[in-house]
Protein backbone atom coordinates (compact mmCIF):
# COMPACT_ATOMS: atom_id res chain seq x y z
CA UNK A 1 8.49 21.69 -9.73
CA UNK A 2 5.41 22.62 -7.89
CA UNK A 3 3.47 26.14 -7.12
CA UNK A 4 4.41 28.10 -4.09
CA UNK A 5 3.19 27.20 -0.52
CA UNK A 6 0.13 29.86 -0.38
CA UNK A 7 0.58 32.85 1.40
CA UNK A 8 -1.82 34.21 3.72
CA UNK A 9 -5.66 35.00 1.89
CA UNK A 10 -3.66 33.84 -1.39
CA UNK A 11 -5.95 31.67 -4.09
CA UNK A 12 -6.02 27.99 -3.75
CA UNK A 13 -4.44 26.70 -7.12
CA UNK A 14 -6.55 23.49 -6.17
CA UNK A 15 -9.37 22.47 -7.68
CA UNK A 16 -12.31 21.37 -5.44
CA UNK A 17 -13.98 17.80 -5.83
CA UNK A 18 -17.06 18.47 -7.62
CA UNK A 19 -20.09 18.63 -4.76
CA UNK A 20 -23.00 16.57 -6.76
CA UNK A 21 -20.80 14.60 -8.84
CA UNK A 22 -20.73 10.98 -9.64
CA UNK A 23 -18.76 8.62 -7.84
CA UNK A 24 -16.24 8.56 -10.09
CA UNK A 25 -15.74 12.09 -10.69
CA UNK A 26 -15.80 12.46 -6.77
CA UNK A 27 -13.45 9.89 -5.99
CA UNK A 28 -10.93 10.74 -8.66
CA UNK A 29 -11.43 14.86 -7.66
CA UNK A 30 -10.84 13.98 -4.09
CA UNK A 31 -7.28 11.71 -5.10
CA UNK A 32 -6.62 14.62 -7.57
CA UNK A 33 -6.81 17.17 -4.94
CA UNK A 34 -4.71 15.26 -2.10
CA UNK A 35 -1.85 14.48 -4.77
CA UNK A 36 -1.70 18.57 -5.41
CA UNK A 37 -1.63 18.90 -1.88
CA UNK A 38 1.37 16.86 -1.23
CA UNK A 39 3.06 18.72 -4.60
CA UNK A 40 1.94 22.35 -2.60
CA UNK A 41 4.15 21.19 0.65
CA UNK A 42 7.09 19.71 -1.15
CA UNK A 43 6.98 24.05 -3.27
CA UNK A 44 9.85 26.24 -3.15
CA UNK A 45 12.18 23.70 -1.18
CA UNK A 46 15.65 22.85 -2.07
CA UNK A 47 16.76 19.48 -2.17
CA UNK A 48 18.05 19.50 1.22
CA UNK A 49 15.03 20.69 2.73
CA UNK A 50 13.51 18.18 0.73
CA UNK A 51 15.21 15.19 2.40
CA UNK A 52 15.34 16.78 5.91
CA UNK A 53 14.15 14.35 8.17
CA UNK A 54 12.40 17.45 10.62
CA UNK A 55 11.08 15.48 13.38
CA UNK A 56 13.54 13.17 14.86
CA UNK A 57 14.13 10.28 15.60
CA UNK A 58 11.59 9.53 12.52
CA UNK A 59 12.89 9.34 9.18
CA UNK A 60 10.21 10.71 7.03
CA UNK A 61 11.08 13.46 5.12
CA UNK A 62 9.30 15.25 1.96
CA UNK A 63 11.42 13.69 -0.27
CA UNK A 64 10.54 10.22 1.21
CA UNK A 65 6.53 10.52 1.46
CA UNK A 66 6.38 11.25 -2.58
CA UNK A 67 8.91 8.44 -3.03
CA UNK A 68 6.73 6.46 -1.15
CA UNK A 69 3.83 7.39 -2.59
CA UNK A 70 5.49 6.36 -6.23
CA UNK A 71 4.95 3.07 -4.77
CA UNK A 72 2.21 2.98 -3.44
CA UNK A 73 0.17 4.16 -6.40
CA UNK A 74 2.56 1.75 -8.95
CA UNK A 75 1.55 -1.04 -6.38
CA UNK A 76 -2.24 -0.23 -6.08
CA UNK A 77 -2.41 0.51 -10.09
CA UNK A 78 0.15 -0.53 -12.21
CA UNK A 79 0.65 -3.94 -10.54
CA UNK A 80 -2.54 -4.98 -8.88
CA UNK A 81 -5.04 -3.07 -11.18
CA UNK A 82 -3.48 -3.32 -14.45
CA UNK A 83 -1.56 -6.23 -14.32
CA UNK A 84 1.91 -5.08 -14.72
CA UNK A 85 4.65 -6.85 -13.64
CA UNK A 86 6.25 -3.98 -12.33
CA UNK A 87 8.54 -4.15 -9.22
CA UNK A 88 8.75 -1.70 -6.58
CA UNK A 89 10.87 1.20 -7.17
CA UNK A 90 12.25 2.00 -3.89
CA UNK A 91 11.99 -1.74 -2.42
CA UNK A 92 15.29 -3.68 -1.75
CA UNK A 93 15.25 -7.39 -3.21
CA UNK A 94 14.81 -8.65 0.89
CA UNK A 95 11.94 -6.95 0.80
CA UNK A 96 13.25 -3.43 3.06
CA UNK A 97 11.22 -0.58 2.12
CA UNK A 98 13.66 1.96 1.16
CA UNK A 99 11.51 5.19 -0.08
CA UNK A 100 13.22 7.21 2.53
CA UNK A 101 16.77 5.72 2.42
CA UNK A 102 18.67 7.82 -0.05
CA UNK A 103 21.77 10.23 0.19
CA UNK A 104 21.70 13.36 0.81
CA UNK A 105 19.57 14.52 -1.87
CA UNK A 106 20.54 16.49 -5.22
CA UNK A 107 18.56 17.90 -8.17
CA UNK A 108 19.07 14.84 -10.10
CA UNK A 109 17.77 12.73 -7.04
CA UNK A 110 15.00 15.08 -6.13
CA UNK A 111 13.84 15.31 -10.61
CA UNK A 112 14.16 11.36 -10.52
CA UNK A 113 11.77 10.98 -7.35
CA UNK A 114 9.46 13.94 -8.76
CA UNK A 115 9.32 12.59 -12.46
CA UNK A 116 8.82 8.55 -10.81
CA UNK A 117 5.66 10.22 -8.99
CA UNK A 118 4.20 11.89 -11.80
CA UNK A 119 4.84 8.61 -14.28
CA UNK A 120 2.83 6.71 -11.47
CA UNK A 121 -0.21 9.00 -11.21
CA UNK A 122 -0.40 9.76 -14.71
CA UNK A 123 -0.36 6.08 -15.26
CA UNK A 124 -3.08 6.02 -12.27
CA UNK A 125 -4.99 8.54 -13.73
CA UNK A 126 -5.27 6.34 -17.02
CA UNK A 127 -6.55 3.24 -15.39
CA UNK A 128 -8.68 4.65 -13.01
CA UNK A 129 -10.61 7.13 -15.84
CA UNK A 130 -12.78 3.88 -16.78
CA UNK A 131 -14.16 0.55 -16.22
CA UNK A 132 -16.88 -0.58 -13.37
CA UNK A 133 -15.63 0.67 -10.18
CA UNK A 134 -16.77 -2.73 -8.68
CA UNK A 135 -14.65 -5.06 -10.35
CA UNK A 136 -11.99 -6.57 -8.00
CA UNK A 137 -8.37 -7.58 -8.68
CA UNK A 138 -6.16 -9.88 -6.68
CA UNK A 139 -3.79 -7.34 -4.46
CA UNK A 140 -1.46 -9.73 -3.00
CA UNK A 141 -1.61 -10.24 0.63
CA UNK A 142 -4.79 -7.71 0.64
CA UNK A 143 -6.78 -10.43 -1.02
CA UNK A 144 -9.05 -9.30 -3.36
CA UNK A 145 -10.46 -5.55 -3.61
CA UNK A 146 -12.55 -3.67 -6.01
CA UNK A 147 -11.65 -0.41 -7.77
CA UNK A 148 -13.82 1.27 -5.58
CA UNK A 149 -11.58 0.39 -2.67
CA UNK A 150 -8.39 0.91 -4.42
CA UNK A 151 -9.29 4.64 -5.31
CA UNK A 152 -10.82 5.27 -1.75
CA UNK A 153 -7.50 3.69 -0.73
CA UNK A 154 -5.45 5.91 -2.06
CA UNK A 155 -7.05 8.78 -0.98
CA UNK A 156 -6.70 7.44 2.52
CA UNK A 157 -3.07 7.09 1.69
CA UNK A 158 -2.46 10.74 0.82
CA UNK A 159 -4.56 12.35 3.40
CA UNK A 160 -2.64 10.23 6.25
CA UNK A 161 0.76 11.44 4.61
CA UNK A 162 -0.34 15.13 3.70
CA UNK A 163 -0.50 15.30 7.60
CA UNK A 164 2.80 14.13 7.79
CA UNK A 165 3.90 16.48 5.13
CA UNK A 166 2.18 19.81 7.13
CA UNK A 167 4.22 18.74 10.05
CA UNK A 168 7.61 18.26 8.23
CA UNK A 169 7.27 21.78 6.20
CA UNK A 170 5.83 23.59 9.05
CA UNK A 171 9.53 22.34 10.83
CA UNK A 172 11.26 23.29 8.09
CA UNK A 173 10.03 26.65 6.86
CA UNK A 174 7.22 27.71 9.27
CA UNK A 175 5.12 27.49 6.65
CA UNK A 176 1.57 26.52 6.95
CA UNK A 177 -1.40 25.89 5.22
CA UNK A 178 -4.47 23.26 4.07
């Protein structure tokens, strides 16, 4: 699935943004970097640990910020930036957000959410490799928004969850770590 949580003086399997790049290159390093982080907390867990919810009454689990974050990047990219129609994957037809409603989690359940994740930032990773970083898309009730904004977006979006995710493995394991 994912490399080990790192041990104590242990080498960073990350890649740093690159300092004087351009603005692509920076932006994309920086989303790059905050995805591997999230793959780094979810290491070495079964799939119960996975889909703990560690810090009640809150149900956000592991398990539930990649689902999550599935969406979030087929919402941002495949939908709003490409033009997909391409419905939600953890979304109920009322609208419910469901990315961390699911039983008690398996291997298949925990390969499905992984494999989802990695379709959607590949797919991310495609779009976002070209084209003017200031043309704007329609983004439903976000109005319109400009590449730019997506990628920075995202980022956003993984750093604000990655700090979930240090607080859910730290309850679960102890373990600790950037």
């Amino acid at each position: 699935m994912a490399p080990e949580m790192l041990a104590p003086h242990s080498a960073d399997p990350r890649t740093d943004p690159p300092p004087c790049g351009s603005e692509r290159e920076t932006l994309t390093g920086f989303l790059r970097y905050q995805r591997h982080t999230l793959e780094l907390k979810c290491a070495g867990l079964p799939p119960a640990a996975l889909g703990a919810r560690a810090v009640p009454p809150s149900g956000l689990s592991l398990l539930g910020l990649v689902r999550h974050l599935s969406d979030v990047e087929r919402f941002w990219v495949r939908s709003s930036l490409a033009g997909h129609r391409a419905p939600p994957l953890y979304w109920r037809a009322d609208g419910a957000d469901t990315d961390f409603d699911f039983p008690e989690p398996d291997a298949r359940i925990v390969q499905q959410s992984f494999a989802a994740w990695k379709n959607e930032t590949a797919f991310s990773d495609a779009v976002l490799g070209d084209g003017p970083l200031e043309r704007s898309v329609a983004a439903g009730r976000h109005g319109t928004v400009s590449v730019r904004w997506i990628l920075t977006h995202l980022i956003e979006e993984y750093s604000r969850h990655n700090g979930h995710a240090d607080l859910l493995r730290e309850c679960i394991d102890g373990q600790v770590g950037e």
